[in-house]
C-alpha atoms as a PDB file:
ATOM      1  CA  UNK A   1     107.232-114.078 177.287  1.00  0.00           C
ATOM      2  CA  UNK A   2     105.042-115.664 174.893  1.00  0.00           C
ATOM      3  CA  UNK A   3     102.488-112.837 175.485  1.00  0.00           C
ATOM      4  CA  UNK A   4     104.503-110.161 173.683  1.00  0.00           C
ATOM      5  CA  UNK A   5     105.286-112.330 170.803  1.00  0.00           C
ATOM      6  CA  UNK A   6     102.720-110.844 167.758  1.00  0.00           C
ATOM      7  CA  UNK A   7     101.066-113.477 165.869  1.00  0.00           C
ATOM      8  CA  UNK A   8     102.776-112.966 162.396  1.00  0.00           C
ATOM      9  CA  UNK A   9     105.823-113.943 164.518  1.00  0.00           C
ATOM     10  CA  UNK A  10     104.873-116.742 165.917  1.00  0.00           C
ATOM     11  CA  UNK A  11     103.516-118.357 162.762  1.00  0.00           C
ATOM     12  CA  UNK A  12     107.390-117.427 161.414  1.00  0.00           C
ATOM     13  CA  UNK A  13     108.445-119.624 164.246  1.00  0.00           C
ATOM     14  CA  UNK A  14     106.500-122.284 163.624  1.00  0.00           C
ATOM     15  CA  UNK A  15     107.256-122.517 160.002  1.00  0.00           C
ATOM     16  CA  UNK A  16     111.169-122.088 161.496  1.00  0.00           C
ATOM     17  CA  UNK A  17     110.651-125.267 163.481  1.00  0.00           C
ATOM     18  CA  UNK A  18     108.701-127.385 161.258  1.00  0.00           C
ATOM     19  CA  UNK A  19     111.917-126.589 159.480  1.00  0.00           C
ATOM     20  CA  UNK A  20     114.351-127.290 161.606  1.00  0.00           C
ATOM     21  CA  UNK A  21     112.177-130.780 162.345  1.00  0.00           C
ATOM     22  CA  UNK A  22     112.511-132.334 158.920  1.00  0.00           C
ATOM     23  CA  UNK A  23     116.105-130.798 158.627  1.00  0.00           C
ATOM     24  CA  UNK A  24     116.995-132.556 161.636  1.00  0.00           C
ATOM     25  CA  UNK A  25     115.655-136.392 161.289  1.00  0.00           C
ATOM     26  CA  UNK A  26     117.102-136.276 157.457  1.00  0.00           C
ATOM     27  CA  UNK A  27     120.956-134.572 158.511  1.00  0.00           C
ATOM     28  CA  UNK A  28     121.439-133.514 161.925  1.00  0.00           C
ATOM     29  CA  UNK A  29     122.026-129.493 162.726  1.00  0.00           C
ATOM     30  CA  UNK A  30     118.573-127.931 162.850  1.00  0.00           C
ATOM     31  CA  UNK A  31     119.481-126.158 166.018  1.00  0.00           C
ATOM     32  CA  UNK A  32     121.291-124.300 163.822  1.00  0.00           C
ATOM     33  CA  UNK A  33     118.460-122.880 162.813  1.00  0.00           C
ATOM     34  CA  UNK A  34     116.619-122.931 166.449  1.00  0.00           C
ATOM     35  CA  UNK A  35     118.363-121.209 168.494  1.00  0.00           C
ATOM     36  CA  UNK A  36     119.614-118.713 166.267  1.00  0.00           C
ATOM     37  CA  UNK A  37     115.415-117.503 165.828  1.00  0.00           C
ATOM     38  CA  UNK A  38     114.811-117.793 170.029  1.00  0.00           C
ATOM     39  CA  UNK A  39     117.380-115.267 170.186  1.00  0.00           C
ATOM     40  CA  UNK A  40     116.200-112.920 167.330  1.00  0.00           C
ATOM     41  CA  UNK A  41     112.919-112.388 169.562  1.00  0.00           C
ATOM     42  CA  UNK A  42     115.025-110.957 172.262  1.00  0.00           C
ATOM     43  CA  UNK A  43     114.845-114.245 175.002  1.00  0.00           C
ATOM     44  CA  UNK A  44     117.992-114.040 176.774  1.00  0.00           C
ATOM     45  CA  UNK A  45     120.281-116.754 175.831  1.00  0.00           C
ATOM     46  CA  UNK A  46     119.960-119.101 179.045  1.00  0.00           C
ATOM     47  CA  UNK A  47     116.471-119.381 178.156  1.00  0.00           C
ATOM     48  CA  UNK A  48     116.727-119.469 174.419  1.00  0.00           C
ATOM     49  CA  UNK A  49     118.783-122.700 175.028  1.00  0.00           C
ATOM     50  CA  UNK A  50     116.412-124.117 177.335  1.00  0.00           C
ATOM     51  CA  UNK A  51     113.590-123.540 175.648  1.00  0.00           C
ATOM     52  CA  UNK A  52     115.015-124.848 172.280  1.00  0.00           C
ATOM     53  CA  UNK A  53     115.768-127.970 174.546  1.00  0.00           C
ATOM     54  CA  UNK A  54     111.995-128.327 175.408  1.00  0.00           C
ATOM     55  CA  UNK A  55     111.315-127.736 171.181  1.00  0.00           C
ATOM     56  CA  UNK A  56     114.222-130.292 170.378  1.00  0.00           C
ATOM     57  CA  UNK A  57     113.207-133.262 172.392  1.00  0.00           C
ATOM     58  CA  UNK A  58     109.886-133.253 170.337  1.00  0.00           C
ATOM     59  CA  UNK A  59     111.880-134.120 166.840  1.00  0.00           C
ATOM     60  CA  UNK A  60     114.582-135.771 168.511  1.00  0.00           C
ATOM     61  CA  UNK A  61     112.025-138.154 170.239  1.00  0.00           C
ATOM     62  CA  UNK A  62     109.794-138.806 166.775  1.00  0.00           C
ATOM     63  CA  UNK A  63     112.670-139.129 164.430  1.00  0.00           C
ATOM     64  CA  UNK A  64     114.155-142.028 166.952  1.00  0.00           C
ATOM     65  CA  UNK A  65     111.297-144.309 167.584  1.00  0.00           C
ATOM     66  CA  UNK A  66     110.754-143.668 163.584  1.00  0.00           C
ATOM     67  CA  UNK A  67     114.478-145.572 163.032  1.00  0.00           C
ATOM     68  CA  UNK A  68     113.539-147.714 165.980  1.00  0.00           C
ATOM     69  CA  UNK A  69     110.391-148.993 164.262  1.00  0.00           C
ATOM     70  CA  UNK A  70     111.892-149.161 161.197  1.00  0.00           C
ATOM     71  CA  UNK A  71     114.617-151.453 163.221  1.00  0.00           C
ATOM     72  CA  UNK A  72     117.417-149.187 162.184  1.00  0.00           C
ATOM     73  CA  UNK A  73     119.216-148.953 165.782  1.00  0.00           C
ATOM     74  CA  UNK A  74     119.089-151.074 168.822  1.00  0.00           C
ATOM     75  CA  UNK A  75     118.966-149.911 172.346  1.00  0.00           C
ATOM     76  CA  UNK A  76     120.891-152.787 173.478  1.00  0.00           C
ATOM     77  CA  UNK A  77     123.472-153.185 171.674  1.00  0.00           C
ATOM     78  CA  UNK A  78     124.670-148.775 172.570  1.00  0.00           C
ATOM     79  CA  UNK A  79     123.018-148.608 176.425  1.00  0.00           C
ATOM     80  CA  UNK A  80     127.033-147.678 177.128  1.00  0.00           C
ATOM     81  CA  UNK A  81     126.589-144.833 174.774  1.00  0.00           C
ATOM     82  CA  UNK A  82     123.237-144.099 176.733  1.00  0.00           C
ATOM     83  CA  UNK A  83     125.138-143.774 180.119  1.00  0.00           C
ATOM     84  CA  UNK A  84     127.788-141.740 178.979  1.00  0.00           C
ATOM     85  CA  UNK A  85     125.305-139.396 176.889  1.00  0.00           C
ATOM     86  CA  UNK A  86     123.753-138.619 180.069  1.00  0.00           C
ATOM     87  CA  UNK A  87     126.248-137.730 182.230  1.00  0.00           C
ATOM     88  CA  UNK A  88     127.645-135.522 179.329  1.00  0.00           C
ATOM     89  CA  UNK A  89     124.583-133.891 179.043  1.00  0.00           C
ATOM     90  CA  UNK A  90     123.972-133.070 182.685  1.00  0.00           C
ATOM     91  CA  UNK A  91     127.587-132.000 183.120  1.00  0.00           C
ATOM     92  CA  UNK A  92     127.726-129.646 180.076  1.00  0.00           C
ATOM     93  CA  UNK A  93     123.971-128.106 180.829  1.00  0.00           C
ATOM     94  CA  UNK A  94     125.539-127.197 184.549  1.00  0.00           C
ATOM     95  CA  UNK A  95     128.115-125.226 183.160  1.00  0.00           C
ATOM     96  CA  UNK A  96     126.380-123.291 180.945  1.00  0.00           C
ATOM     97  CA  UNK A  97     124.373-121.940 183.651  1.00  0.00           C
ATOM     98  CA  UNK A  98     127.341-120.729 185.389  1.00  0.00           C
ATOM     99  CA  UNK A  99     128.302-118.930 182.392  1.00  0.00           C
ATOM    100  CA  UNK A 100     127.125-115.295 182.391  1.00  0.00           C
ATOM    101  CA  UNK A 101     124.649-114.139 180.210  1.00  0.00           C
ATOM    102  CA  UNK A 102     126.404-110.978 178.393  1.00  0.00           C
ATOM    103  CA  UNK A 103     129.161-113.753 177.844  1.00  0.00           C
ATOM    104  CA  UNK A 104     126.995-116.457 176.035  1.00  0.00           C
ATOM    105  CA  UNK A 105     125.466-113.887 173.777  1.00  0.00           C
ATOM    106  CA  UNK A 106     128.632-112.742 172.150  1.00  0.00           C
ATOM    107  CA  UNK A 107     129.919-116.638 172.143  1.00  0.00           C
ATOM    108  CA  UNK A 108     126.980-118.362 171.216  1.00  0.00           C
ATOM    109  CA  UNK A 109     127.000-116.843 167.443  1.00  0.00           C
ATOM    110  CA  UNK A 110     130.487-117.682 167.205  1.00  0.00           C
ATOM    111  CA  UNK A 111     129.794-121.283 168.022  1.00  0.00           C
ATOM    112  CA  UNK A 112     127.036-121.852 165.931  1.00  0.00           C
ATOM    113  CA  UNK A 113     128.970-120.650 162.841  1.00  0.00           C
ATOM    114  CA  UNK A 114     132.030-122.699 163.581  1.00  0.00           C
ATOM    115  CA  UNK A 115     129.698-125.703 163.551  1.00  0.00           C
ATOM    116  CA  UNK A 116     128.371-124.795 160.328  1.00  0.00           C
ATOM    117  CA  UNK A 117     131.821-124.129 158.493  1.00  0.00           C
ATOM    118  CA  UNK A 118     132.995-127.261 159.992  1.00  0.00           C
ATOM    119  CA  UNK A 119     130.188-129.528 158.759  1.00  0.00           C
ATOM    120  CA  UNK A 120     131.099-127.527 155.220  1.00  0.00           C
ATOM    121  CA  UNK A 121     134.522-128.043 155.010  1.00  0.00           C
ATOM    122  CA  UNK A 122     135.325-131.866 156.886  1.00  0.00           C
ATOM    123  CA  UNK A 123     135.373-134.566 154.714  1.00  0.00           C
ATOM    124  CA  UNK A 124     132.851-136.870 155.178  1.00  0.00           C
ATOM    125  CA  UNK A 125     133.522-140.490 156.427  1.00  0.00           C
ATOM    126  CA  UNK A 126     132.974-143.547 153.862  1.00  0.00           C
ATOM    127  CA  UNK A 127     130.734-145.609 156.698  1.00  0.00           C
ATOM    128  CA  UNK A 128     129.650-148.392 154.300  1.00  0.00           C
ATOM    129  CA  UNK A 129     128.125-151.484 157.062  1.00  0.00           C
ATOM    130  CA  UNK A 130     124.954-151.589 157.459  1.00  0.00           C
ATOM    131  CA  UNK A 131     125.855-154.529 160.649  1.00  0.00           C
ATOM    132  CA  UNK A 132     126.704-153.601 164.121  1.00  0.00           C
ATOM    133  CA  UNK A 133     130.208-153.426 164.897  1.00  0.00           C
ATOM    134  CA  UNK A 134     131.668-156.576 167.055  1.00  0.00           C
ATOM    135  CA  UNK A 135     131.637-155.872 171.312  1.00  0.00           C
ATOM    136  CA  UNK A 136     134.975-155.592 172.660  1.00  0.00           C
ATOM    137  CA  UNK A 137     136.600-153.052 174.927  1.00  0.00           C
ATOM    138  CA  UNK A 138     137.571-150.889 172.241  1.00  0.00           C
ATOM    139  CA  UNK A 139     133.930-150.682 170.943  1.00  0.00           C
ATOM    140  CA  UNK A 140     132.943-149.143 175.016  1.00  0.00           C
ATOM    141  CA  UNK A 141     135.484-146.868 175.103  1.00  0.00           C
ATOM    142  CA  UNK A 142     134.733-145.419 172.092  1.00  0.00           C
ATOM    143  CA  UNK A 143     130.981-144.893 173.222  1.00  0.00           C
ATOM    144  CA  UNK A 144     132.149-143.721 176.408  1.00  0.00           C
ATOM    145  CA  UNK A 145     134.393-140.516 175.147  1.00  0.00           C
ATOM    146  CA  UNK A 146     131.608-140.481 172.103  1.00  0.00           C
ATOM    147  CA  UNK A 147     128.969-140.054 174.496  1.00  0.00           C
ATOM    148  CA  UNK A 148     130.321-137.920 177.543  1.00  0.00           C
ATOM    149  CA  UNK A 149     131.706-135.743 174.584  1.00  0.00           C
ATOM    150  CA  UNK A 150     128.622-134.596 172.273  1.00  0.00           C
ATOM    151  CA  UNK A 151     126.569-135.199 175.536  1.00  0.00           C
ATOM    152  CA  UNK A 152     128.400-132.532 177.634  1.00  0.00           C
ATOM    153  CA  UNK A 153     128.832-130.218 174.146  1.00  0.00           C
ATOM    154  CA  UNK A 154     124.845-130.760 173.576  1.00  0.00           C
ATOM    155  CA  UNK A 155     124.184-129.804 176.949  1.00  0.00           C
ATOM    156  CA  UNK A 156     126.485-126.403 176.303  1.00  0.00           C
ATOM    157  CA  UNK A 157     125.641-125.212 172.892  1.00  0.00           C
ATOM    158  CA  UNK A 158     123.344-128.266 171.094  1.00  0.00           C
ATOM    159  CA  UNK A 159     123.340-126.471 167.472  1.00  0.00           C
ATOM    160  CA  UNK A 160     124.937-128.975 165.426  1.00  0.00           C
ATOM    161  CA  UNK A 161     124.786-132.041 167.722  1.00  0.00           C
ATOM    162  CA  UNK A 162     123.012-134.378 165.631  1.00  0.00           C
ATOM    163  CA  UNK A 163     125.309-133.696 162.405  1.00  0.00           C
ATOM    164  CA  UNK A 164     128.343-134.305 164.734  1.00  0.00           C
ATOM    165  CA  UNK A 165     126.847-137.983 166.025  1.00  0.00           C
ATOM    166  CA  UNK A 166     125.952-138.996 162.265  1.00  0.00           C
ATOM    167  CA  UNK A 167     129.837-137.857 161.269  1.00  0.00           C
ATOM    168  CA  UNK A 168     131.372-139.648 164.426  1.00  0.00           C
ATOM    169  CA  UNK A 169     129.587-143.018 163.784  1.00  0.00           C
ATOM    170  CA  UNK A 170     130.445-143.402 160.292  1.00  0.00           C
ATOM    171  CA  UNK A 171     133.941-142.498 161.320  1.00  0.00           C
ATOM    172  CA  UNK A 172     134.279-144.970 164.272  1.00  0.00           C
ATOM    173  CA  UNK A 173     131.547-147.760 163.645  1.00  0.00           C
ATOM    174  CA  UNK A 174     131.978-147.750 160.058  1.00  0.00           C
ATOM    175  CA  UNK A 175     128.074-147.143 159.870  1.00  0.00           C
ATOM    176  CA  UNK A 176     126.332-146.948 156.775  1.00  0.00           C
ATOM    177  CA  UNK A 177     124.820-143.317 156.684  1.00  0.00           C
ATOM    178  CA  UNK A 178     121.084-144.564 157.045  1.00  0.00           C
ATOM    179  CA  UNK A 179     122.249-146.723 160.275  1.00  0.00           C
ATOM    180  CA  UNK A 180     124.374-143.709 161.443  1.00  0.00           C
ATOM    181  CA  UNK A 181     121.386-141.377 161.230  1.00  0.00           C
ATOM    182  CA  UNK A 182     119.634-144.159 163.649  1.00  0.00           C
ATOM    183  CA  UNK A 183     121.983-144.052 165.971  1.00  0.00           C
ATOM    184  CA  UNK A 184     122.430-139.916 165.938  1.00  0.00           C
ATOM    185  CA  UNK A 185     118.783-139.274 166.350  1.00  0.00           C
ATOM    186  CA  UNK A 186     117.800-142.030 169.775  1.00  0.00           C
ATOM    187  CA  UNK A 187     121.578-140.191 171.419  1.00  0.00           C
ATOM    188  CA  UNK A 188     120.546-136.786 170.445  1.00  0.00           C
ATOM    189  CA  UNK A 189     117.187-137.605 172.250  1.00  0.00           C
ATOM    190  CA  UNK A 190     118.833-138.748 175.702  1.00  0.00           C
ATOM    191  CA  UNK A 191     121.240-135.959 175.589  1.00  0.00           C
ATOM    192  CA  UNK A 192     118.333-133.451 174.806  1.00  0.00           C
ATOM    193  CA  UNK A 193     116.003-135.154 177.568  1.00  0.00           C
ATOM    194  CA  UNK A 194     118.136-134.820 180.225  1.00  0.00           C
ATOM    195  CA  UNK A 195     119.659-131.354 179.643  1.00  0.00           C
ATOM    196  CA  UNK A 196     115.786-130.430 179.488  1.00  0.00           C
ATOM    197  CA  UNK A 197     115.233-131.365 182.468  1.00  0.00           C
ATOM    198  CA  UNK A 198     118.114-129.819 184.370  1.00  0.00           C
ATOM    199  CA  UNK A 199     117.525-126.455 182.275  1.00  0.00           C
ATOM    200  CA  UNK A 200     113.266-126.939 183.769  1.00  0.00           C
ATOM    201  CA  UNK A 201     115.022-127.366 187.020  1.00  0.00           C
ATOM    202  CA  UNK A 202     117.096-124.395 186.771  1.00  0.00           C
ATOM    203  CA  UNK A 203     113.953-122.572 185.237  1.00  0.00           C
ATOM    204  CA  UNK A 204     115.711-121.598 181.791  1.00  0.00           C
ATOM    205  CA  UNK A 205     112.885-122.635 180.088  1.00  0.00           C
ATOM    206  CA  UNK A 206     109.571-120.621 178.480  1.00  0.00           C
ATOM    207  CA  UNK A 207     107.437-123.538 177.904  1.00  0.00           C
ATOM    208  CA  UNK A 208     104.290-121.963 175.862  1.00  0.00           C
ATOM    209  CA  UNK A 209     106.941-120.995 173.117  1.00  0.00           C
ATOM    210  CA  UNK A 210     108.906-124.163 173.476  1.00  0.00           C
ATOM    211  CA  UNK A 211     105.760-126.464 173.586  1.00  0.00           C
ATOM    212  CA  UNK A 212     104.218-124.532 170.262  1.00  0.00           C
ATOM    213  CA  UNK A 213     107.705-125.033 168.551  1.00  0.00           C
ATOM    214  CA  UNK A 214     107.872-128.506 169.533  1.00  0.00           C
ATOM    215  CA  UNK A 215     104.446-129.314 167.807  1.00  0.00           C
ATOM    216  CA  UNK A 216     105.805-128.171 164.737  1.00  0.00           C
ATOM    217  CA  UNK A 217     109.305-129.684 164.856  1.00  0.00           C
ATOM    218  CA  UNK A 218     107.522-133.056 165.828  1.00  0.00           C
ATOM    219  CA  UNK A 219     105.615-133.039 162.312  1.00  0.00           C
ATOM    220  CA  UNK A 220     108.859-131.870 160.522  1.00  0.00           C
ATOM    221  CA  UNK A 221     110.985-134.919 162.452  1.00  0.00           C
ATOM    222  CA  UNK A 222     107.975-137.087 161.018  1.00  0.00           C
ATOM    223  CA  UNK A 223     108.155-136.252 157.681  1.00  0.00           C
ATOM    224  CA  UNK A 224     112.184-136.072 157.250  1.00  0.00           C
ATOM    225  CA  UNK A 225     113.113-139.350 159.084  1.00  0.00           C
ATOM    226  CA  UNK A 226     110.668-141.205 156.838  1.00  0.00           C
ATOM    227  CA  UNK A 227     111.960-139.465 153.811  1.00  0.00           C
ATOM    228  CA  UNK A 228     115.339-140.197 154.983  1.00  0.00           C
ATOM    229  CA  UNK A 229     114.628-143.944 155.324  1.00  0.00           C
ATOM    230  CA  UNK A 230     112.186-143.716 151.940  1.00  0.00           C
ATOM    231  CA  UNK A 231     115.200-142.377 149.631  1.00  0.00           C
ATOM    232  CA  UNK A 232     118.403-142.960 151.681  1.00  0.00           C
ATOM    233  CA  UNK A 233     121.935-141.396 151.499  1.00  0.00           C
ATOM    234  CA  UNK A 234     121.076-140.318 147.805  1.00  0.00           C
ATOM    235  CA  UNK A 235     118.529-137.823 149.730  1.00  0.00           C
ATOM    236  CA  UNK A 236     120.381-136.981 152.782  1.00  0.00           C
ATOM    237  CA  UNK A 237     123.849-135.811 151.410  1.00  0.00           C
ATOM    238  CA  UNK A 238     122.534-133.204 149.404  1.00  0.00           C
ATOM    239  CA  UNK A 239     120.145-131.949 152.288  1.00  0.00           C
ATOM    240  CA  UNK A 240     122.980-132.562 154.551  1.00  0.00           C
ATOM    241  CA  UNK A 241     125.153-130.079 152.223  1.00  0.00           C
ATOM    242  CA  UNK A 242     122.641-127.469 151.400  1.00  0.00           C
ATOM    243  CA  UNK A 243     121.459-126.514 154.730  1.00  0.00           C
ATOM    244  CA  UNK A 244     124.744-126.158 156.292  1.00  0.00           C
ATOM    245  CA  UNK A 245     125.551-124.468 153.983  1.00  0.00           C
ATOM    246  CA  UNK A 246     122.701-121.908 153.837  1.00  0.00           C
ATOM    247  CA  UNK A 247     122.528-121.718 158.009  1.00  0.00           C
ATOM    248  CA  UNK A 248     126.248-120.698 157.716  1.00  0.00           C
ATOM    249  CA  UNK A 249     125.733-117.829 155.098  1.00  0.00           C
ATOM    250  CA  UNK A 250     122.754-116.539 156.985  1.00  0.00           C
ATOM    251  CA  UNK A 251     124.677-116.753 160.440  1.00  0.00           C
ATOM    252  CA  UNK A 252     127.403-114.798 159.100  1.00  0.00           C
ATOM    253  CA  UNK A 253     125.428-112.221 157.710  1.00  0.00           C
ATOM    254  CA  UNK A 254     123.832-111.357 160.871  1.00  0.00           C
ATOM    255  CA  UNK A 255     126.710-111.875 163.571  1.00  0.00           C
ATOM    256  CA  UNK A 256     128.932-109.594 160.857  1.00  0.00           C
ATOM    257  CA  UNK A 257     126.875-107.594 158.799  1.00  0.00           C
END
């Protein structure tokens, strides 16, 4: 509980999510970060994820209406990748409460440093349109396994979620990195709203602590999606790169060391 959290500790959090915030509007992946701190206070991992879900739909929810404003992604033109999102979220939140917590403590490390090395290591997609890609049943399917895919794994895990969108829609839409990043952040927000509130309705959630991160990561979502849109792909490849690569080092060292 909030309570037993010393003050010293909580400012550390703070500074943690305010973090993760701008790290997440610019790349994607600052659950990485997240989660990783809920669980170094000792909240047991059902409840570190849900309360990193309350945290996360503050940035997620700033950083897309920012690209929304800024007329970066239409709602339109991906409400199949909305559906889909959803019901991947839902699905993948329900099974992670059946999973035991002993279980998800020893797994959840694991997964979160796979993500990392993976972002590392894949080559990154040449998206290079900055134009919506042309309807046709090829276009829905794609959202549809997209969606239900990252949706369910963002309901499981989530660390990660919004580096694997930006990735995927440069490699499917042919996005342009700045429209990809539009796209990432308003699907990361409908998978991390509705897996929010299943984990509030399965009471995996300690809102003080996830309300007090989620003030913070709101102000760092601010400042990195409008930095992202201010100095474009020039800014966000390097951030991209660094961070992952830093969250991996520092994940290793504690799961190993």
């Amino acid at each position: 509980m909030i309570e037993m959290i010393e003050p010293s500790m909580l400012i550390i959090l703070g500074l943690v999510a305010l973090a993760a915030g701008f790290i997440d509007a610019v790349a994607g992946g600052g659950g990485m970060l997240t989660v990783p701190a809920l669980l170094s206070i000792g909240l047991p991992p059902h409840i570190a994820l849900g309360t990193n879900k309350l945290a996360a739909t503050f940035a997620s929810s700033t950083a897309a209406w920012t690209y929304y404003k800024k007329q970066l992604f239409s709602p339109a033109f991906w409400r199949m990748s909305f559906v889909a999102t959803l019901i991947g979220a839902i699905s993948g939140t329900l099974v992670v409460d059946l999973i035991s917590t002993a279980w998800l403590e020893k797994v959840l490390p694991l997964i979160i440093l796979t993500v990392a090395i993976y972002t590392i290591w894949h080559p990154h997609p040449k998206g290079n349109s900055h134009r919506l890609p042309t309807p046709c049943k090829k276009l829905t399917k794609k959202q549809w396994i997209q969606g239900t895919t990252l949706g369910f794994y963002d309901g499981v895990a989530g660390p990660g979620t919004g580096a694997f969108w930006t990735v995927s829609n440069m490699a499917l839409y042919r996005l342009d990195i700045l429209m990809a990043s539009g796209l990432s952040k308003a699907m990361n927000f409908t998978s991390n709203l509705t897996s929010l509130v299943t984990f509030a309705i399965l009471g995996h959630i300690n809102f003080a602590l996830g309300l007090t991160m989620g003030v913070c990561l709101m102000l760092g979502a601010y400042i990195g999606a409008h930095s992202a849109i201010r100095f474009g792909a020039k800014f966000i490849r390097p951030v991209f790169v660094t961070v992952v690569i830093v969250l991996a080092v520092k994940l290793a060292w504690q799961a190993w060391l």
